[in-house]
C-alpha atoms as a PDB file:
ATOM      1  CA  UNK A   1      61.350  31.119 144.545  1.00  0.00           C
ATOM      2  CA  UNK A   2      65.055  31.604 145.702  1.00  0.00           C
ATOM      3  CA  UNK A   3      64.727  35.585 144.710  1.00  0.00           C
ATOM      4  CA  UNK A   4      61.608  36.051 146.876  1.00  0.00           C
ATOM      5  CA  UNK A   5      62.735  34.373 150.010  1.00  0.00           C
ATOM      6  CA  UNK A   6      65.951  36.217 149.411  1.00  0.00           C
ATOM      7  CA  UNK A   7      63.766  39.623 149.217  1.00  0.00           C
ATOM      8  CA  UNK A   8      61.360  38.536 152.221  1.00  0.00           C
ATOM      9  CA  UNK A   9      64.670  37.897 154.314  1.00  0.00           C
ATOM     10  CA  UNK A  10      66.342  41.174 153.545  1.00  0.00           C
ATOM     11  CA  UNK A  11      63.311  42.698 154.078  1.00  0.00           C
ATOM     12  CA  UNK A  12      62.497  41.310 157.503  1.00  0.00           C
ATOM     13  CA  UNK A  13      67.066  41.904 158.319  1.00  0.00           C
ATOM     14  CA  UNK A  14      66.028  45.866 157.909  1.00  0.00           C
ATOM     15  CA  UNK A  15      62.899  45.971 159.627  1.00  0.00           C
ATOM     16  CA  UNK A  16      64.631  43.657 162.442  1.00  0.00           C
ATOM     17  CA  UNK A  17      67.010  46.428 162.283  1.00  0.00           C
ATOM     18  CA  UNK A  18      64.895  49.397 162.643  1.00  0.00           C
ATOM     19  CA  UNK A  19      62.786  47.920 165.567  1.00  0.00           C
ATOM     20  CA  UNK A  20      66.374  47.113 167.687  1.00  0.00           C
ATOM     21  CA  UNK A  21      67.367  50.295 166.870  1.00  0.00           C
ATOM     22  CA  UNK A  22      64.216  52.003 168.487  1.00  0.00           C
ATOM     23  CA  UNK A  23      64.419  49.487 171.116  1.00  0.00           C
ATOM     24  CA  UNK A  24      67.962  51.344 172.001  1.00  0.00           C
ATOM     25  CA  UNK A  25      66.888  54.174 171.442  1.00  0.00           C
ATOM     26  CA  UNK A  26      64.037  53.870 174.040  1.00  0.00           C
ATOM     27  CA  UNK A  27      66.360  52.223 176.930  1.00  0.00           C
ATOM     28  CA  UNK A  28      68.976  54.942 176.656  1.00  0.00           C
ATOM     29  CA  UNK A  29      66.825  57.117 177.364  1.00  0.00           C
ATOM     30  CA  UNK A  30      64.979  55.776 179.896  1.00  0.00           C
ATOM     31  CA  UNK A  31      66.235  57.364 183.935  1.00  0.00           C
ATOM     32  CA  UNK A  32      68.530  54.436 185.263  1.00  0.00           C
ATOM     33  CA  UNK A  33      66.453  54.546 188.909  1.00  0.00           C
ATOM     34  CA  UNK A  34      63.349  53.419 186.315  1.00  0.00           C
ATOM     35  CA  UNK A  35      60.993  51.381 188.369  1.00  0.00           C
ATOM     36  CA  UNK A  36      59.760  49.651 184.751  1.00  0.00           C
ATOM     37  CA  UNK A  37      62.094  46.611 184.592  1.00  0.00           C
ATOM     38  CA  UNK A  38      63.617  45.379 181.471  1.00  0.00           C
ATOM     39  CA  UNK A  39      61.898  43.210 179.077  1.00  0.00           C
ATOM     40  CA  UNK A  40      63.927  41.117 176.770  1.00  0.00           C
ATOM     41  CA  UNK A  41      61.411  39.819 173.791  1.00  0.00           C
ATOM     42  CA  UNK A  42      63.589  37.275 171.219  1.00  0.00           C
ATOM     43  CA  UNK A  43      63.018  38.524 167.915  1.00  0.00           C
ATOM     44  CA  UNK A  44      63.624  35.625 166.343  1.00  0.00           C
ATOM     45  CA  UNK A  45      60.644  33.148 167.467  1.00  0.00           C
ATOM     46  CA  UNK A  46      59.904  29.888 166.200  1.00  0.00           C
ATOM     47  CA  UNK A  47      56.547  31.069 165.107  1.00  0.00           C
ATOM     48  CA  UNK A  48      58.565  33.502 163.410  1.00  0.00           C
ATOM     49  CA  UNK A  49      57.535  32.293 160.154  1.00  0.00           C
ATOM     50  CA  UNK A  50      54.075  30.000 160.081  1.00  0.00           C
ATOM     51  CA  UNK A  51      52.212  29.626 157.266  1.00  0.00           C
ATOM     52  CA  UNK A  52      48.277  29.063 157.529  1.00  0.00           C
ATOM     53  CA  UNK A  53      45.859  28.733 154.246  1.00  0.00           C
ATOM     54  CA  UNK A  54      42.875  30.939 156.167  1.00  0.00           C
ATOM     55  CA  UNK A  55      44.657  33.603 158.281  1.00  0.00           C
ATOM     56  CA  UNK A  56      47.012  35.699 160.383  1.00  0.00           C
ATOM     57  CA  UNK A  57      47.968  34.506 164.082  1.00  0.00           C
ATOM     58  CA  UNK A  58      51.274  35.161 166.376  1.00  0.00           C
ATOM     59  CA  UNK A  59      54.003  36.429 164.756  1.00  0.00           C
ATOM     60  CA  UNK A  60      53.277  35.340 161.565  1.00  0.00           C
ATOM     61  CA  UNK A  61      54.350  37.547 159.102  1.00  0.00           C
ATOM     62  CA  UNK A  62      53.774  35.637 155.528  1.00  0.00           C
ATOM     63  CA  UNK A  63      50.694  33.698 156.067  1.00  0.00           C
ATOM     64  CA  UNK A  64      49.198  32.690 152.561  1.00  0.00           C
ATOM     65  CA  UNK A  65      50.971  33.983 148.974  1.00  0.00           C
ATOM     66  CA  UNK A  66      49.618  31.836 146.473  1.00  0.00           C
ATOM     67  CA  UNK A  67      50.683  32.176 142.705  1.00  0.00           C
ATOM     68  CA  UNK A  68      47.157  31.959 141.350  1.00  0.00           C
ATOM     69  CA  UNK A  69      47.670  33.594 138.071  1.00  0.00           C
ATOM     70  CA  UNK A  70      51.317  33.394 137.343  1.00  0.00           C
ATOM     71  CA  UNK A  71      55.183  32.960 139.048  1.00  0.00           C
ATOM     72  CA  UNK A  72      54.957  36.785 139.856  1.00  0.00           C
ATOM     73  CA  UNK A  73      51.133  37.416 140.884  1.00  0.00           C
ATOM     74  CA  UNK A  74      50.778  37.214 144.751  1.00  0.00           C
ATOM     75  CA  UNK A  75      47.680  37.595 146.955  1.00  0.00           C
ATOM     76  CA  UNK A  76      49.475  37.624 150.188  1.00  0.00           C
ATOM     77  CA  UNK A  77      48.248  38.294 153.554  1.00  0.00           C
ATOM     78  CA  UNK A  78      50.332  40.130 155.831  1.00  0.00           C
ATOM     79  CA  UNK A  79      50.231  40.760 160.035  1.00  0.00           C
ATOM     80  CA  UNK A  80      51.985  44.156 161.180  1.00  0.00           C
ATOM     81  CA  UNK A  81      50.886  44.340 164.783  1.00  0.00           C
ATOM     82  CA  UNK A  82      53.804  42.753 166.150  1.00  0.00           C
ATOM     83  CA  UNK A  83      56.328  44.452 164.341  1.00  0.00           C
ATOM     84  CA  UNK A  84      54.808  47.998 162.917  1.00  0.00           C
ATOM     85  CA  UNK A  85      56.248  48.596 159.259  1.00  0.00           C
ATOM     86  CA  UNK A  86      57.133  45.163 158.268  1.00  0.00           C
ATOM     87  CA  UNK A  87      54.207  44.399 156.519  1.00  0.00           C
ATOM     88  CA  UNK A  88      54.592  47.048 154.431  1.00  0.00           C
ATOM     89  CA  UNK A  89      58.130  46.747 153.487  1.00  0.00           C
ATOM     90  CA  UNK A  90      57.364  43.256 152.275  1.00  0.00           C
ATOM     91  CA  UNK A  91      54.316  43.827 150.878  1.00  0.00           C
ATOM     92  CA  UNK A  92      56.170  46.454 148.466  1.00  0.00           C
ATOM     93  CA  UNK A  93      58.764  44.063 147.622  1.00  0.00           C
ATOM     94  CA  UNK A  94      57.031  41.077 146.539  1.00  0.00           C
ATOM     95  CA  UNK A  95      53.237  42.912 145.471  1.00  0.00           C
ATOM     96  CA  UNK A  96      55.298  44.652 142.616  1.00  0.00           C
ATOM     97  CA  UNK A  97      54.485  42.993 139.464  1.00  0.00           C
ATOM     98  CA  UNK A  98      53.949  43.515 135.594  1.00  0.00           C
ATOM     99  CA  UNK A  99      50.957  43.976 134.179  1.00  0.00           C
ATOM    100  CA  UNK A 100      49.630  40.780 132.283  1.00  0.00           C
ATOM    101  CA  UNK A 101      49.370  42.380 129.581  1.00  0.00           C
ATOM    102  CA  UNK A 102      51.735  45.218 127.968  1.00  0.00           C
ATOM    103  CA  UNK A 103      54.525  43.698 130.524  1.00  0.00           C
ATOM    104  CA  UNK A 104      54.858  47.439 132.465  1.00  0.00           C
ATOM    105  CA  UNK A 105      55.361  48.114 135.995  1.00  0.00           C
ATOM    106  CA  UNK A 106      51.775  48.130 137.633  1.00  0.00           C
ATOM    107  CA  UNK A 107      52.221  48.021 141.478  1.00  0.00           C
ATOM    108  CA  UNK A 108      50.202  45.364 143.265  1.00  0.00           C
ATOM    109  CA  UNK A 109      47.621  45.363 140.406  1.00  0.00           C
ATOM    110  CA  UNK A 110      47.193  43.157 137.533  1.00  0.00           C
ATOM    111  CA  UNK A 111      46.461  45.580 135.016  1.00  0.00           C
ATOM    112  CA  UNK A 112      48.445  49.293 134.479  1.00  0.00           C
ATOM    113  CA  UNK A 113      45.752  51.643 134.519  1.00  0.00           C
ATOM    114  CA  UNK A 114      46.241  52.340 130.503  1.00  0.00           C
ATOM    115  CA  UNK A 115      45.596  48.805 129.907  1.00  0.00           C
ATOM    116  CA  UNK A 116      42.575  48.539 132.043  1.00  0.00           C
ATOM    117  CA  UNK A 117      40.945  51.507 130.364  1.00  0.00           C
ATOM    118  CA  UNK A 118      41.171  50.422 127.196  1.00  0.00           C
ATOM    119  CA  UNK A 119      39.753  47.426 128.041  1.00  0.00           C
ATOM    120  CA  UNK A 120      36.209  47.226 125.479  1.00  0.00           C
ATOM    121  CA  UNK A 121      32.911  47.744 126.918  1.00  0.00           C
ATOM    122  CA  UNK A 122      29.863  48.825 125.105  1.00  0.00           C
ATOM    123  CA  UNK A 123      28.244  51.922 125.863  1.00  0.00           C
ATOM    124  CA  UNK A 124      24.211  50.893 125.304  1.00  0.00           C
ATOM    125  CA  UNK A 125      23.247  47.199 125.211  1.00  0.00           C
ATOM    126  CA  UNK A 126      20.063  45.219 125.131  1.00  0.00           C
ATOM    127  CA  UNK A 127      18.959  45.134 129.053  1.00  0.00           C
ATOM    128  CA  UNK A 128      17.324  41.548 128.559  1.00  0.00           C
ATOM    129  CA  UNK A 129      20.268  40.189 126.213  1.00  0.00           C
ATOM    130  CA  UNK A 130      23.089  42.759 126.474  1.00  0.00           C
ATOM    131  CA  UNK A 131      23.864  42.800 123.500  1.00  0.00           C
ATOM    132  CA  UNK A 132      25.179  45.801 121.887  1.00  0.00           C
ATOM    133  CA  UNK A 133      22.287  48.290 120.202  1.00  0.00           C
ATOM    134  CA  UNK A 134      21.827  51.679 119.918  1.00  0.00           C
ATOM    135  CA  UNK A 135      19.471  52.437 122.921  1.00  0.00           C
ATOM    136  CA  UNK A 136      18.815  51.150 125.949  1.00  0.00           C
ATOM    137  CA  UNK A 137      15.538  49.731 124.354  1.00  0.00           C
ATOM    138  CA  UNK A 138      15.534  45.797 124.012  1.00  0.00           C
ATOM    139  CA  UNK A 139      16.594  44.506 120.738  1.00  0.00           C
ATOM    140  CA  UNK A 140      14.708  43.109 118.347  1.00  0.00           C
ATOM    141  CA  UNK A 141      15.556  39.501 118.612  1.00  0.00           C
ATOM    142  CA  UNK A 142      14.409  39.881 122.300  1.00  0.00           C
ATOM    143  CA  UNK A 143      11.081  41.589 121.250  1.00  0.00           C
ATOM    144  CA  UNK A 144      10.179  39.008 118.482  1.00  0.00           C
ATOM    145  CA  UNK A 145      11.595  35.296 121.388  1.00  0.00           C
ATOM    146  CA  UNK A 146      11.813  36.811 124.533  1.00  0.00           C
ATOM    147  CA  UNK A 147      14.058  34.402 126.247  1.00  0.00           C
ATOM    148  CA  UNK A 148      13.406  32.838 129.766  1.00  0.00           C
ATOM    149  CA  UNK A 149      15.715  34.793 131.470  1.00  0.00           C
ATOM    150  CA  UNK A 150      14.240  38.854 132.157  1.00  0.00           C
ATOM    151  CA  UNK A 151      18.054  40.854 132.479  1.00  0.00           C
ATOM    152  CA  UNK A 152      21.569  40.436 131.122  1.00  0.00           C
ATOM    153  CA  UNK A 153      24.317  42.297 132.423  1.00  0.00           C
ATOM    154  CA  UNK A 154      28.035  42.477 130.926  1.00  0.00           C
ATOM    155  CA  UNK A 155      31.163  44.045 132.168  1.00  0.00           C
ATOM    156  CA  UNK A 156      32.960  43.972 128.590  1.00  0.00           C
ATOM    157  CA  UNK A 157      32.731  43.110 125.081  1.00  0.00           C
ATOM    158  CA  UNK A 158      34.261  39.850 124.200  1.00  0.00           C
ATOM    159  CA  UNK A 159      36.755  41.116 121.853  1.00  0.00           C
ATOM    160  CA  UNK A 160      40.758  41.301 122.390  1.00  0.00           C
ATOM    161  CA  UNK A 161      42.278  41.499 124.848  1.00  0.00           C
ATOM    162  CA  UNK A 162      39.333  40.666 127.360  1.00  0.00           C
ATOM    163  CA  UNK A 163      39.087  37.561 124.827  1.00  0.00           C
ATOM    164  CA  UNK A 164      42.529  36.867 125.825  1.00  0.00           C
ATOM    165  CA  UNK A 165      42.148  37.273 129.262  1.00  0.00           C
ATOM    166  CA  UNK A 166      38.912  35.396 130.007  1.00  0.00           C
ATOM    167  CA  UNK A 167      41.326  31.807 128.236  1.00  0.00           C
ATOM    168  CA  UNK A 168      43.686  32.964 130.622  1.00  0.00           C
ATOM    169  CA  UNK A 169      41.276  32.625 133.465  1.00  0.00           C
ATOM    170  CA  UNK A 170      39.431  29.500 131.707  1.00  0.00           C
ATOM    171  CA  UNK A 171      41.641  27.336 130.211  1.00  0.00           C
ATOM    172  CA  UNK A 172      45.187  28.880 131.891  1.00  0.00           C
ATOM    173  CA  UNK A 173      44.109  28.895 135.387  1.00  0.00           C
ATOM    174  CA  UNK A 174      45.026  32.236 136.213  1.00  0.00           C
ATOM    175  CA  UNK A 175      42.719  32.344 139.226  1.00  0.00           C
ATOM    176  CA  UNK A 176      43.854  35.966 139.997  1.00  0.00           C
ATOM    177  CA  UNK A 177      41.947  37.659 136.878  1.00  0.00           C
ATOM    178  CA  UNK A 178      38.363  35.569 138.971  1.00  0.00           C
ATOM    179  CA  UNK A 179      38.436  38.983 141.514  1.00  0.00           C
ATOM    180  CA  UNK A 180      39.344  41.304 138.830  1.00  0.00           C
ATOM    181  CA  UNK A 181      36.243  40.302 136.627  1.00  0.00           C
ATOM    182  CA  UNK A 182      33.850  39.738 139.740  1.00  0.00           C
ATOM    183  CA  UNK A 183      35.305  43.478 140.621  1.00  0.00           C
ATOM    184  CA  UNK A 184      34.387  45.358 136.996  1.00  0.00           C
ATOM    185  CA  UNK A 185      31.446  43.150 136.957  1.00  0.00           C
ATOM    186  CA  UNK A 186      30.217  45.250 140.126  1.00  0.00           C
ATOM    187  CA  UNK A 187      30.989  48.620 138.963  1.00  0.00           C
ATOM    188  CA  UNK A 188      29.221  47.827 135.948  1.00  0.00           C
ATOM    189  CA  UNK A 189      25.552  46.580 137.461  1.00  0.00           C
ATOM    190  CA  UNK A 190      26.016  49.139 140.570  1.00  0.00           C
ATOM    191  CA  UNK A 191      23.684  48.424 143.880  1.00  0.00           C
ATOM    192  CA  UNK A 192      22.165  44.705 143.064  1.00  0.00           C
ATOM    193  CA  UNK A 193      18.736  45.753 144.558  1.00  0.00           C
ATOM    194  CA  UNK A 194      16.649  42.743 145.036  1.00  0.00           C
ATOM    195  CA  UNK A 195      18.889  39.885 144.748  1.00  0.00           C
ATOM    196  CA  UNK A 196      18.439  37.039 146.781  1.00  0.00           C
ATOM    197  CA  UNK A 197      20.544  34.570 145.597  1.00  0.00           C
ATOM    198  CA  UNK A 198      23.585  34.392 143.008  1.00  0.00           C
ATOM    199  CA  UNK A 199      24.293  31.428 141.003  1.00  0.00           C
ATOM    200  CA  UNK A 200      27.404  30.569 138.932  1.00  0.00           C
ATOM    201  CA  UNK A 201      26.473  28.540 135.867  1.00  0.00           C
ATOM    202  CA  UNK A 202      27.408  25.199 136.997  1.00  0.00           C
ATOM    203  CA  UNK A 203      29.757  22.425 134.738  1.00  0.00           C
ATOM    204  CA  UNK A 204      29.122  18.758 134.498  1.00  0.00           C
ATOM    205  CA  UNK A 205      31.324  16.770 136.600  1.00  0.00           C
ATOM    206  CA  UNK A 206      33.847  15.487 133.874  1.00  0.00           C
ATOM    207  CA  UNK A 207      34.488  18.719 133.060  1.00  0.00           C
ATOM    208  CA  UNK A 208      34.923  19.869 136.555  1.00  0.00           C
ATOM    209  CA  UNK A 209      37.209  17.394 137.019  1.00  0.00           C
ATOM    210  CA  UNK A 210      38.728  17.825 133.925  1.00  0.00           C
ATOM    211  CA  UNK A 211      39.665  21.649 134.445  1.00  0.00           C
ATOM    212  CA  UNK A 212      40.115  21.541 137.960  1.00  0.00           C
ATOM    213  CA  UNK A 213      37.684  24.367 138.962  1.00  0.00           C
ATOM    214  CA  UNK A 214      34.507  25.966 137.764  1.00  0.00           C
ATOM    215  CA  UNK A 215      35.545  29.607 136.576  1.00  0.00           C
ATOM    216  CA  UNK A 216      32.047  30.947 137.236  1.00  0.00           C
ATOM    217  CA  UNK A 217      32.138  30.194 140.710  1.00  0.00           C
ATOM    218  CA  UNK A 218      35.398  31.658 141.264  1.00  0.00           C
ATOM    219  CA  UNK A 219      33.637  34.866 140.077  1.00  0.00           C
ATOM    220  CA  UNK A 220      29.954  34.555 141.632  1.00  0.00           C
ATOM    221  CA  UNK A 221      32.564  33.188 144.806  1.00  0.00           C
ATOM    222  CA  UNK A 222      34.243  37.461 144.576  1.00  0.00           C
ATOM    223  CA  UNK A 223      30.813  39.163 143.974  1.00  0.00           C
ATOM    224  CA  UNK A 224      29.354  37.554 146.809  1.00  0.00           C
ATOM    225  CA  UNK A 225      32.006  38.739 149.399  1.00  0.00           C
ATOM    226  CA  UNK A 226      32.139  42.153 147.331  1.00  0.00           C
ATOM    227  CA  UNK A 227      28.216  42.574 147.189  1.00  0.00           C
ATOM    228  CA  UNK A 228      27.275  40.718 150.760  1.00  0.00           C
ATOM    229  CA  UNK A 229      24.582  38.638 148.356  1.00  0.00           C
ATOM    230  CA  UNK A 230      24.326  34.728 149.582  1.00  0.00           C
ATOM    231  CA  UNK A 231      26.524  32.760 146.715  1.00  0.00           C
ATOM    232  CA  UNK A 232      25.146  28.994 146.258  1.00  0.00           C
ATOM    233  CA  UNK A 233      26.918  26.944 143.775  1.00  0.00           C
ATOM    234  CA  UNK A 234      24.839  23.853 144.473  1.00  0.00           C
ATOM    235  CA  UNK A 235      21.278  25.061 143.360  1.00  0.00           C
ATOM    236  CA  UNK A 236      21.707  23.687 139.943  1.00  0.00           C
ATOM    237  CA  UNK A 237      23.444  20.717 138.320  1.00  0.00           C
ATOM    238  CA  UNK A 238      24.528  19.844 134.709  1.00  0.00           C
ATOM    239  CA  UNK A 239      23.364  16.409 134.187  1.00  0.00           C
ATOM    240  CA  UNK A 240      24.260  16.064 130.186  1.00  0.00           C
ATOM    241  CA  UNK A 241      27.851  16.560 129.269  1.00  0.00           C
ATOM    242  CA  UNK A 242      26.537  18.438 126.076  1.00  0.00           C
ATOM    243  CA  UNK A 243      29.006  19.480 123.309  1.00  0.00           C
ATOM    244  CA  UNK A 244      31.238  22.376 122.968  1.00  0.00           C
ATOM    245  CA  UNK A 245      29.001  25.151 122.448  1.00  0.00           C
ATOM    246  CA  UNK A 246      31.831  27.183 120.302  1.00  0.00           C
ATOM    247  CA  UNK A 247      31.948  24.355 117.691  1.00  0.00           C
ATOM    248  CA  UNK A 248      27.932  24.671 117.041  1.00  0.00           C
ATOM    249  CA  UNK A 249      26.509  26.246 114.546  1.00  0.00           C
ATOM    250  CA  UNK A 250      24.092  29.071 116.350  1.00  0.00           C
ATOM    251  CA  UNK A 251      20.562  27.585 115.062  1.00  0.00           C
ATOM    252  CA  UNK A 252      22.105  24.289 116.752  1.00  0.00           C
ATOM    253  CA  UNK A 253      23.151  25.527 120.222  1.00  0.00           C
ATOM    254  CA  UNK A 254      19.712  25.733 121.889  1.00  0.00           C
ATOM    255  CA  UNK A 255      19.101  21.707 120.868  1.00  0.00           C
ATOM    256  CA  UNK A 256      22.380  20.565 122.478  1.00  0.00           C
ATOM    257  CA  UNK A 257      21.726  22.573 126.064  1.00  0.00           C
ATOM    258  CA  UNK A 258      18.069  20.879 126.262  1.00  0.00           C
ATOM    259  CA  UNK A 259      17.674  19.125 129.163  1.00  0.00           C
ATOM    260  CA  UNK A 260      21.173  19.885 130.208  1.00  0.00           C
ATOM    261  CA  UNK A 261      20.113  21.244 133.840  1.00  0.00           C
ATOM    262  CA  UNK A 262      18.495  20.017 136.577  1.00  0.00           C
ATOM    263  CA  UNK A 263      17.291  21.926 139.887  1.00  0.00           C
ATOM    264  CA  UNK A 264      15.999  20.339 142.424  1.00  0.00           C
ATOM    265  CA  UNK A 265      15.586  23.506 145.395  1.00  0.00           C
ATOM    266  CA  UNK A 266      13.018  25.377 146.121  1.00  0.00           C
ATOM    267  CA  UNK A 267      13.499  28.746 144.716  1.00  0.00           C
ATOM    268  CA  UNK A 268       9.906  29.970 144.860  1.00  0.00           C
ATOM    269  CA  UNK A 269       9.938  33.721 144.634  1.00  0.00           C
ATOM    270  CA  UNK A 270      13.698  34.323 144.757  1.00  0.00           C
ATOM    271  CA  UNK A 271      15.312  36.871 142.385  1.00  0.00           C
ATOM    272  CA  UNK A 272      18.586  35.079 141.071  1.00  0.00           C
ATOM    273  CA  UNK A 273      21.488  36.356 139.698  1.00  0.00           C
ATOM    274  CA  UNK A 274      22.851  33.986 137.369  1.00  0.00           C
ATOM    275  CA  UNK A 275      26.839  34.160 137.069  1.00  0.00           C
ATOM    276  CA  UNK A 276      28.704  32.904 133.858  1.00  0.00           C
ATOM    277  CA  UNK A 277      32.498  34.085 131.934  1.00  0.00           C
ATOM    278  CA  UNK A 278      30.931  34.451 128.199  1.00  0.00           C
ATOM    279  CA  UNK A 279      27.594  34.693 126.847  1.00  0.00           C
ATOM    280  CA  UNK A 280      27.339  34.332 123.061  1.00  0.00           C
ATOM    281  CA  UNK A 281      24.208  33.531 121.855  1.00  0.00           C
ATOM    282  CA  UNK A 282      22.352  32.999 125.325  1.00  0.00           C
ATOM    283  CA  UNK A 283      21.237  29.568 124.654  1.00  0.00           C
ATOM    284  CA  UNK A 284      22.980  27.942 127.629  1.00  0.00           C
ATOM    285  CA  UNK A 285      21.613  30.647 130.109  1.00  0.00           C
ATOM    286  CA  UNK A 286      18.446  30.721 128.465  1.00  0.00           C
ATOM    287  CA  UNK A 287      18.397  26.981 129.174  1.00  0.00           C
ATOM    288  CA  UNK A 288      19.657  27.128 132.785  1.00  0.00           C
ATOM    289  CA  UNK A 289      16.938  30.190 133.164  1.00  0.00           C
ATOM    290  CA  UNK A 290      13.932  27.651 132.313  1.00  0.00           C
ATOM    291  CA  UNK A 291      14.938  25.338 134.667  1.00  0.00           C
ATOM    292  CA  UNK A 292      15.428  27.580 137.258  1.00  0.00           C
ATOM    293  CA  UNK A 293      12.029  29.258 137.008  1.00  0.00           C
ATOM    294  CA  UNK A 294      10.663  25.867 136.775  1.00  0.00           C
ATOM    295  CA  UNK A 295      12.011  25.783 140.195  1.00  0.00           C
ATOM    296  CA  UNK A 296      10.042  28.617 141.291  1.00  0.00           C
ATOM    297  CA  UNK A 297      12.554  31.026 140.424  1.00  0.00           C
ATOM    298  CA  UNK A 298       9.996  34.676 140.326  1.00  0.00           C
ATOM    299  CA  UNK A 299      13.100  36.432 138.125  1.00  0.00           C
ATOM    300  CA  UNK A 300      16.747  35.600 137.219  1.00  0.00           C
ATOM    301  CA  UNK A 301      19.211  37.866 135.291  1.00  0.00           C
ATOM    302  CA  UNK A 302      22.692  36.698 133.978  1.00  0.00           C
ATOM    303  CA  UNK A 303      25.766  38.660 135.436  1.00  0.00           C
ATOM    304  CA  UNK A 304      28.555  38.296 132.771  1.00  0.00           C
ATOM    305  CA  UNK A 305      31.963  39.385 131.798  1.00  0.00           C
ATOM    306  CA  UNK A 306      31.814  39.668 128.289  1.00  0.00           C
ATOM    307  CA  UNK A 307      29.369  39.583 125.857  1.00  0.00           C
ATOM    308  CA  UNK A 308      30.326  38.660 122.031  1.00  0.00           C
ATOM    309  CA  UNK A 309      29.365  41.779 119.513  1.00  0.00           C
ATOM    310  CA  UNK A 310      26.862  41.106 116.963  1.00  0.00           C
ATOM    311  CA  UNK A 311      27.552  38.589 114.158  1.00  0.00           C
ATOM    312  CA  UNK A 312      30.748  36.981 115.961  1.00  0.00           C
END
């Protein structure tokens, strides 16, 4: 913390120095019989520096850097207008950062490019289940049980290092990597014609309170203000605190979600987008589907990150 408020006050020194300098520059050569009078503006104010958790006001220059995902990850929010160039300088000096994942010099993102391309994704997948196949026909599985939900959509395959990543957000609180997801998740369903109303799978209360946040609203939370769709974490509630899912047997996973949801809105006709950070073997969102189209729901789809390949 002592390094960045050492960088943000060198920073601000050379800017301070650049704007007196034009300020000089100006009054020298201004005529001396100059009807405009001289205004003396302290650059140093005592609003100088305010911080504010929502926005931007005075002559604020640092108003929110949080560090969501790790010591050197930053979202900060900066206001130029009062002192053109300033925002920028800082913004370069703290913004630069490693990527999380080879350790290399990214900029102000949180992958390098390399890294982020490599990332796994499958090329044809299921369009009820997602899973991988070799068309875009649904899978077999789907054919023989259609499950309650009509439309699955995944960003990536859960395999390394997305696996590694999606702990990160999950169990490391790495907030940060919630936008990143929510912002591959878009590119990868495109224009979400239709949608009325997105969802994030919601967690039982102990475990809310256990982990501190629900990582599927964090990303339904981005897509909304990426996609302009109404986000409404509220619609459904877990009223069982069921069993780990990942320590189930698969043939087991659909008893322990039964009866795990509850909905009590009216969502007659609505097209929902259901948000979640894994699906494995879609019992969970095939359980939170039912209820929600018990609801009234007309159609729901699950909007994913990853997706496990076949047979993990």
């Amino acid at each position: 913390m002592a390094r960045v408020f050492i960088k943000i006050v060198d920073c601000a020194r050379m800017a301070f120095s650049s704007v007196r300098n034009r300020r000089s520059a100006r009054t020298a050569s201004r005529p001396r019989n100059s009807a405009l009078p001289e205004q003396r503006v302290p650059l140093l104010s005592h609003q100088w520096l305010k911080f504010d958790r929502h926005g931007v006001h005075g002559y604020s220059l640092l108003a929110l850097a949080t560090s969501a995902s790790s010591g050197k990850h930053f979202h900060l929010s900066i206001s130029s207008r009062p002192f053109p160039g300033i925002g920028n300088r800082i913004r370069q000096a703290l913004l630069a950062q490693d990527c999380i994942l080879c350790q290399s010099a990214c900029g102000d993102r949180l992958l390098c490019e390399a890294c982020e391309r490599e990332l796994p994704a499958s090329a044809c997948a299921c369009p009820r289940c997602a899973a991988a196949v070799l068309g875009d026909t649904e899978c077999g599985a789907c054919l023989a049980n259609p499950p309650h939900y009509d439309a699955s959509r995944a960003a990536f395959v859960y395999t390394y290092p997305v696996d590694a990543l999606v702990q990160a957000l999950k169990y490391g609180g790495q907030l940060a990597l919630a936008g990143f997801f929510a912002h591959r998740l878009q590119q990868r369903i495109g224009p979400a014609a239709g949608i009325d109303l997105i969802v994030p799978l919601p967690l039982h209360p102990l475990r809310l309170a256990e982990r501190g946040f629900n990582q599927a609203a964090e990303i339904a939370r981005a897509l909304s203000r990426a996609s302009g769709i109404r986000m409404d974490a509220r619609v459904g509630r877990r009223v069982r605190n069921t069993a780990p899912q990942t320590g189930l047997p698969w043939r087991e996973r659909a008893a322990n979600m039964r009866q795990a949801f509850s909905c009590e809105r009216d969502l007659a006709g609505l097209n929902v987008a259901v948000v979640d950070d894994v699906m494995t073997t879609g019992a969970t969102l095939n359980e939170f589907a039912r209820t929600l189209k018990q609801s009234g729901a007309a159609r729901v789809q699950n909007w994913v990150v990853a997706r496990t390949p076949p047979g993990v």
